[in-house]
C-alpha atoms as a PDB file:
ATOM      1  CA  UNK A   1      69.034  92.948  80.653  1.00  0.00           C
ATOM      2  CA  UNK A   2      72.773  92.627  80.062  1.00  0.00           C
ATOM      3  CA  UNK A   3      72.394  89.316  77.924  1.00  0.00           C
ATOM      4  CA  UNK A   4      69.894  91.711  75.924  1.00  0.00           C
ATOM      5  CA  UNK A   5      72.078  94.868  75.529  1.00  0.00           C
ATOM      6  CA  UNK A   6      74.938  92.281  74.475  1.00  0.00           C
ATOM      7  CA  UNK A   7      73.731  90.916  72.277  1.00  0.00           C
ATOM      8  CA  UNK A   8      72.206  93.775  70.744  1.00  0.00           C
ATOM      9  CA  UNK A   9      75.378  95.475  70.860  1.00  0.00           C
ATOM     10  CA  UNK A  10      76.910  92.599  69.165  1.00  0.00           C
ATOM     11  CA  UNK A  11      73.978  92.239  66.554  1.00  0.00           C
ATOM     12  CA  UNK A  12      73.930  96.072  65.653  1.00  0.00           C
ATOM     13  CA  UNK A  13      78.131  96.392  65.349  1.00  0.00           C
ATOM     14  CA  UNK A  14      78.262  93.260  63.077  1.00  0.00           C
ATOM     15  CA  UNK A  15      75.052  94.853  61.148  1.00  0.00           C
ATOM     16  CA  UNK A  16      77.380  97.802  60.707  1.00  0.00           C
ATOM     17  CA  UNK A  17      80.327  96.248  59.388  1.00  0.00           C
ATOM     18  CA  UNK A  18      78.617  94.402  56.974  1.00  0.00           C
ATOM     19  CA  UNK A  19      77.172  97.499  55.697  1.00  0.00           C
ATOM     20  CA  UNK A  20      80.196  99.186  55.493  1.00  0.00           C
ATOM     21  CA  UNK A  21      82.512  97.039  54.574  1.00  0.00           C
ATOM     22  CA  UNK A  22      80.436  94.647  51.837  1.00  0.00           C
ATOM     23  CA  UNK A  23      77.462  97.465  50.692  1.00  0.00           C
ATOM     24  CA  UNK A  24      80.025 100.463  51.042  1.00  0.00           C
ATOM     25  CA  UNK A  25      77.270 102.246  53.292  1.00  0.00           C
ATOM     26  CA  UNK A  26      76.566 102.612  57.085  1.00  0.00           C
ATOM     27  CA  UNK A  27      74.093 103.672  60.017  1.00  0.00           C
ATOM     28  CA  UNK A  28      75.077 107.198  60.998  1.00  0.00           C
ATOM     29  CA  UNK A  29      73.383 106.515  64.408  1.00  0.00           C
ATOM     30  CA  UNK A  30      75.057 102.906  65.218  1.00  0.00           C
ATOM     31  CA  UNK A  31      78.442 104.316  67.248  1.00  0.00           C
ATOM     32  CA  UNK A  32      76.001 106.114  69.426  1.00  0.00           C
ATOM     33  CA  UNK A  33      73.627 103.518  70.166  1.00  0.00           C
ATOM     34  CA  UNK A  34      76.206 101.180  70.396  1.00  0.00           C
ATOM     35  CA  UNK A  35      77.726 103.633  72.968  1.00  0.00           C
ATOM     36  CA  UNK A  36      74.672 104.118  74.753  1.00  0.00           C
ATOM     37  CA  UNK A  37      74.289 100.516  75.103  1.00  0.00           C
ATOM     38  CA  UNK A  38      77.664  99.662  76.338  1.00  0.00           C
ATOM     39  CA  UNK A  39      77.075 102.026  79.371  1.00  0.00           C
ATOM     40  CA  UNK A  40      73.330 100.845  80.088  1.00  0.00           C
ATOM     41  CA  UNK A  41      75.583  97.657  80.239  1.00  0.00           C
ATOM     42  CA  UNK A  42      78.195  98.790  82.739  1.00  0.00           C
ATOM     43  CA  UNK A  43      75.323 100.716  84.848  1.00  0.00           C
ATOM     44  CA  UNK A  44      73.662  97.645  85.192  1.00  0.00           C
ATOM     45  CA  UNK A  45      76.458  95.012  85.112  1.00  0.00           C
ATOM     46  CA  UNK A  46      78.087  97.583  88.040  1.00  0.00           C
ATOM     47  CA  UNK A  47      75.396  96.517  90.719  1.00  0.00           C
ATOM     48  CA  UNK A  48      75.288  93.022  89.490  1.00  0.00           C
ATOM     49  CA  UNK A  49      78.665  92.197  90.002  1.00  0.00           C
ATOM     50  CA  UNK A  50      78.350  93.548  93.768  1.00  0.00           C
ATOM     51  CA  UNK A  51      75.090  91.139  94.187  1.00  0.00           C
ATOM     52  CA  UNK A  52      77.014  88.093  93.270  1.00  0.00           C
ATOM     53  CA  UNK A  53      80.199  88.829  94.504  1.00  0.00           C
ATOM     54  CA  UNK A  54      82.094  89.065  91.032  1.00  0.00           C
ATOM     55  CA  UNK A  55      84.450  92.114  92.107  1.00  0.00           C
ATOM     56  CA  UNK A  56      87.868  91.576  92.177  1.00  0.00           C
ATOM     57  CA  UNK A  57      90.136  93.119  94.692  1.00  0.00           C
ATOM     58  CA  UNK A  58      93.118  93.295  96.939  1.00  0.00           C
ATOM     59  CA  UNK A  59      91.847  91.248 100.261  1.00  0.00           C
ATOM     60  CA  UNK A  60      95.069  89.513 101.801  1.00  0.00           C
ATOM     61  CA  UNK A  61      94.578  91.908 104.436  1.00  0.00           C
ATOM     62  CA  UNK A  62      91.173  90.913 105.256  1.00  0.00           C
ATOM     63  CA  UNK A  63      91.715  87.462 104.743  1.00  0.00           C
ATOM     64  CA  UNK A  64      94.768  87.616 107.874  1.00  0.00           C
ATOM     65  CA  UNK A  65      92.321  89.381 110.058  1.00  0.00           C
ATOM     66  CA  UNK A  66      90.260  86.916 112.550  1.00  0.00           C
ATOM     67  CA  UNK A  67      86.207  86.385 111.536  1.00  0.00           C
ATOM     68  CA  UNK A  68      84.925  89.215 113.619  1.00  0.00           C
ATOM     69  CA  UNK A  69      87.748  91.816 112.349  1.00  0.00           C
ATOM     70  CA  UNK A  70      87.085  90.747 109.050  1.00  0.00           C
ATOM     71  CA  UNK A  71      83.297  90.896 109.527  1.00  0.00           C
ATOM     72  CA  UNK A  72      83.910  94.425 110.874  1.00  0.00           C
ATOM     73  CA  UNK A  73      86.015  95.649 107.924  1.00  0.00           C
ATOM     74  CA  UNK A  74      83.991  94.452 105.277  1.00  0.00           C
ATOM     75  CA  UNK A  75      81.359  96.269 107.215  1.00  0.00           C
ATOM     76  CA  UNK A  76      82.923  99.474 107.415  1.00  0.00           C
ATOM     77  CA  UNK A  77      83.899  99.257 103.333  1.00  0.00           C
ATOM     78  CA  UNK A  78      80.139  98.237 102.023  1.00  0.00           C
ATOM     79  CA  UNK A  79      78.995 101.398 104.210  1.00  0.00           C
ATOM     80  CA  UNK A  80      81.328 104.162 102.414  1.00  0.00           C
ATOM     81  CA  UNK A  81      81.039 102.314  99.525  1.00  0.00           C
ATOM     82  CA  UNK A  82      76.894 102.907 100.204  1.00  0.00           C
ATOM     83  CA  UNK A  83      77.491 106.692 100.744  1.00  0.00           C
ATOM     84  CA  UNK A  84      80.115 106.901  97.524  1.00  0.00           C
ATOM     85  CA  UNK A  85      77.502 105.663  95.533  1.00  0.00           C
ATOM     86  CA  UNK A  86      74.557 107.792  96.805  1.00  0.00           C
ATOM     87  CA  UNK A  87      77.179 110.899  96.594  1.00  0.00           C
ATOM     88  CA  UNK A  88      77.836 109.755  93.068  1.00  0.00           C
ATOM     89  CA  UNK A  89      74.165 109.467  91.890  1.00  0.00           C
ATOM     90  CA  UNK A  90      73.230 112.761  93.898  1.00  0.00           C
ATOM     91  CA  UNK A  91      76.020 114.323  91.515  1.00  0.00           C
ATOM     92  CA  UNK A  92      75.073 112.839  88.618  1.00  0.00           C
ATOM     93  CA  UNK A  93      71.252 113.238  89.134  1.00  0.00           C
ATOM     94  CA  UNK A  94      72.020 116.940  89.074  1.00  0.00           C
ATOM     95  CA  UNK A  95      74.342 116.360  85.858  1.00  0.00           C
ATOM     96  CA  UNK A  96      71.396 115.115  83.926  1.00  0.00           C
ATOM     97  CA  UNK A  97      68.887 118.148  85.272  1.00  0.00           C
ATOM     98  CA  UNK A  98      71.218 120.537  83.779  1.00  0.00           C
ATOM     99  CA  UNK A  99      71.004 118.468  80.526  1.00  0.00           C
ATOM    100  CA  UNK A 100      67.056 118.072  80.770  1.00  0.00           C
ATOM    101  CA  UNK A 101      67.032 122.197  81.457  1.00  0.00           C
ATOM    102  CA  UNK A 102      69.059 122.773  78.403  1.00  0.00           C
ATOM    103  CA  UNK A 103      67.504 120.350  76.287  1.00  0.00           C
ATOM    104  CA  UNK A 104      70.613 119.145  74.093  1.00  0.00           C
ATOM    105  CA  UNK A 105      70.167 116.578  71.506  1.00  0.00           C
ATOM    106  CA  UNK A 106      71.802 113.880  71.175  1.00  0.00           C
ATOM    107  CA  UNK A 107      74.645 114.096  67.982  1.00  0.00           C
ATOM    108  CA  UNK A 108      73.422 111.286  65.824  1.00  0.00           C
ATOM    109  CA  UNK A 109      70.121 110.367  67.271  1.00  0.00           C
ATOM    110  CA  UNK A 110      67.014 112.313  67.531  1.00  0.00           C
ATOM    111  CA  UNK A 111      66.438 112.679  71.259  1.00  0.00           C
ATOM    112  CA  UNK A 112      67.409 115.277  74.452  1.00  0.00           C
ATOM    113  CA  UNK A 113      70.350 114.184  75.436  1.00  0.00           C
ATOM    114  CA  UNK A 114      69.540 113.255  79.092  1.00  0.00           C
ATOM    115  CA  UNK A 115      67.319 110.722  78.361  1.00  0.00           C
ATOM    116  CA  UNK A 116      70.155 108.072  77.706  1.00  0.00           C
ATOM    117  CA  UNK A 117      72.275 109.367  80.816  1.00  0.00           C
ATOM    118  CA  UNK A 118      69.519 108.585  82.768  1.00  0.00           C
ATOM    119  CA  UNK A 119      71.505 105.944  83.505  1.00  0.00           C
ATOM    120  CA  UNK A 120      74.276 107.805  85.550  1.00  0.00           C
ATOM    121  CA  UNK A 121      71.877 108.494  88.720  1.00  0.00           C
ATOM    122  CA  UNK A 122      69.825 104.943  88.157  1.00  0.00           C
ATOM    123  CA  UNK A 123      72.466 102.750  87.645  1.00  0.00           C
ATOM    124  CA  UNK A 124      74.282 104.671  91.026  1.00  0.00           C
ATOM    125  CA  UNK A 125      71.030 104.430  93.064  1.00  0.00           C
ATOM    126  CA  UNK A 126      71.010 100.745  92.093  1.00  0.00           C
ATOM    127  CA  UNK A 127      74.648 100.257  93.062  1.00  0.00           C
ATOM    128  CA  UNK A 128      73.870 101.889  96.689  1.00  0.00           C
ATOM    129  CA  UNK A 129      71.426  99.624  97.113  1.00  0.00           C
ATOM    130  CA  UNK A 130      73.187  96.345  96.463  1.00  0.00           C
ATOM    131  CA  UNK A 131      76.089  98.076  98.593  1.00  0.00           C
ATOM    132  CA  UNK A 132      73.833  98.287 101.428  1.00  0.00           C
ATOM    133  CA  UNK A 133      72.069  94.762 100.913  1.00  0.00           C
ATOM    134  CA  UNK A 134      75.188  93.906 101.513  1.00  0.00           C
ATOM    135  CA  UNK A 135      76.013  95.830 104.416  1.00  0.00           C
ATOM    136  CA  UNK A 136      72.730  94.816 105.805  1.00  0.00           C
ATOM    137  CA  UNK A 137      73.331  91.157 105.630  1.00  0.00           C
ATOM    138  CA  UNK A 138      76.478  91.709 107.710  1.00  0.00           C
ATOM    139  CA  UNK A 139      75.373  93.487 110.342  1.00  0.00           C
ATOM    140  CA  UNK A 140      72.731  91.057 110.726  1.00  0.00           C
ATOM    141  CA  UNK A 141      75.568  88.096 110.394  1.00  0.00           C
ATOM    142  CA  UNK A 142      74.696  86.569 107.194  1.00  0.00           C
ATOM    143  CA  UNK A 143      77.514  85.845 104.670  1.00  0.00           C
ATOM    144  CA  UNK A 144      77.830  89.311 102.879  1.00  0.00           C
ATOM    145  CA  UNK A 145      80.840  89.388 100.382  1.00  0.00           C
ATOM    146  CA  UNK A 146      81.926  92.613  98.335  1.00  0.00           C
ATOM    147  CA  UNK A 147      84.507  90.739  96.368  1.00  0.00           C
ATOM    148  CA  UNK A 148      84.360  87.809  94.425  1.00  0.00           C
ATOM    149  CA  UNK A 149      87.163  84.648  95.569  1.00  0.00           C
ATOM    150  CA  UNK A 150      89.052  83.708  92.403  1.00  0.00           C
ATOM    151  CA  UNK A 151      91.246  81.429  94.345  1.00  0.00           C
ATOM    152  CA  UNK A 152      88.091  79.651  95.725  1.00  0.00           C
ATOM    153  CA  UNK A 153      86.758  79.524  91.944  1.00  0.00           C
ATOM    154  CA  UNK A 154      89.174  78.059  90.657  1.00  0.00           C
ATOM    155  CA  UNK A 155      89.347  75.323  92.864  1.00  0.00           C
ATOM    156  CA  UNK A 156      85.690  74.854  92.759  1.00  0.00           C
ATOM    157  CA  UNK A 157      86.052  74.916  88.850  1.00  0.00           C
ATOM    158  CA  UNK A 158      89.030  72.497  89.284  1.00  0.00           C
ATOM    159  CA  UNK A 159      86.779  70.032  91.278  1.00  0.00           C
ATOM    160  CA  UNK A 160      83.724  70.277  88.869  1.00  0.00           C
ATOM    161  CA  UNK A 161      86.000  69.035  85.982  1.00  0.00           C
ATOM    162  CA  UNK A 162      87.518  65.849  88.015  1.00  0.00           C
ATOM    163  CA  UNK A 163      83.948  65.129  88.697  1.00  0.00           C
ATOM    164  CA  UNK A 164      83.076  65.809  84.955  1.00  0.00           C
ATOM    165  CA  UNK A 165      86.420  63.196  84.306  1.00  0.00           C
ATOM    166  CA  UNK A 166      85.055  60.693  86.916  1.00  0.00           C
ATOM    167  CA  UNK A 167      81.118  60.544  84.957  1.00  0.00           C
ATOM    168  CA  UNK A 168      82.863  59.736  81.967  1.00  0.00           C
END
């Protein structure tokens, strides 16, 4: 899904330039869905990056505290990070009611408004959930990570290339 809406975003911005900038004319609706597509795309790329471990952070903290202390914090951030998100969708869920109840349209497109911010609560719920995959695999002492290791990329990256060097 985020390979689709980038590349649709990409497809539908170039569309528009050309229009614009070679035909002198232009899709009144294209900012919007471009706009609607670029958060579908965080939503979704949010809870992604938490299920492979992509987040960056500050851990030099975590990384001086022993296994079990470290096992124990990591524990204690995936659960408020859990609750944040449910909080978050709970608030947003009731966001988008209020925009269902009025029934706004969207500015450029023909549709209510709250259909596209859907997303808000969804892409939340989702996020709680990967939050507490994670949590879940720690407590049960399987390698949970919240953030991603770029030192341990790098080197891994680093070794991949010498072995690309060596095949040659």
């Amino acid at each position: 899904m985020i390979v689709v809406l980038m590349a649709a975003m990409t497809l539908l911005t170039c569309v528009q330039v050309v229009a614009r900038y070679v035909f002198n004319d232009s899709f009144v609706w294209a900012m919007e869905a471009t706009g609607l597509m670029f958060a579908w795309l965080i939503f979704v790329g949010m809870s992604y990056g938490v299920r492979v471990g992509a987040h960056i952070g500050v851990d030099a903290l975590v990384k001086s505290l022993g296994a079990r202390a470290a096992r124990n914090a990591a524990s204690i951030a995936a659960a408020l990070c859990t609750v944040y998100a449910l909080l978050v969708a709970f608030g947003s869920y009731q966001y988008v009611y209020k925009l269902y109840s009025i029934g706004i349209l969207m500015q450029d497109i023909p549709i209510e408004i709250w259909i596209p911010r859907v997303v808000l609560p969804l892409g939340f719920l989702l996020l709680a959930f990967r939050f507490a995959q994670v949590l879940w695999r720690l407590l049960h002492g399987q390698d949970g990570q919240l953030l991603g290791d770029e030192a341990e990329d790098a080197l891994r990256l680093r070794e991949d290339a010498s072995f690309d060097e060596v095949k040659k």
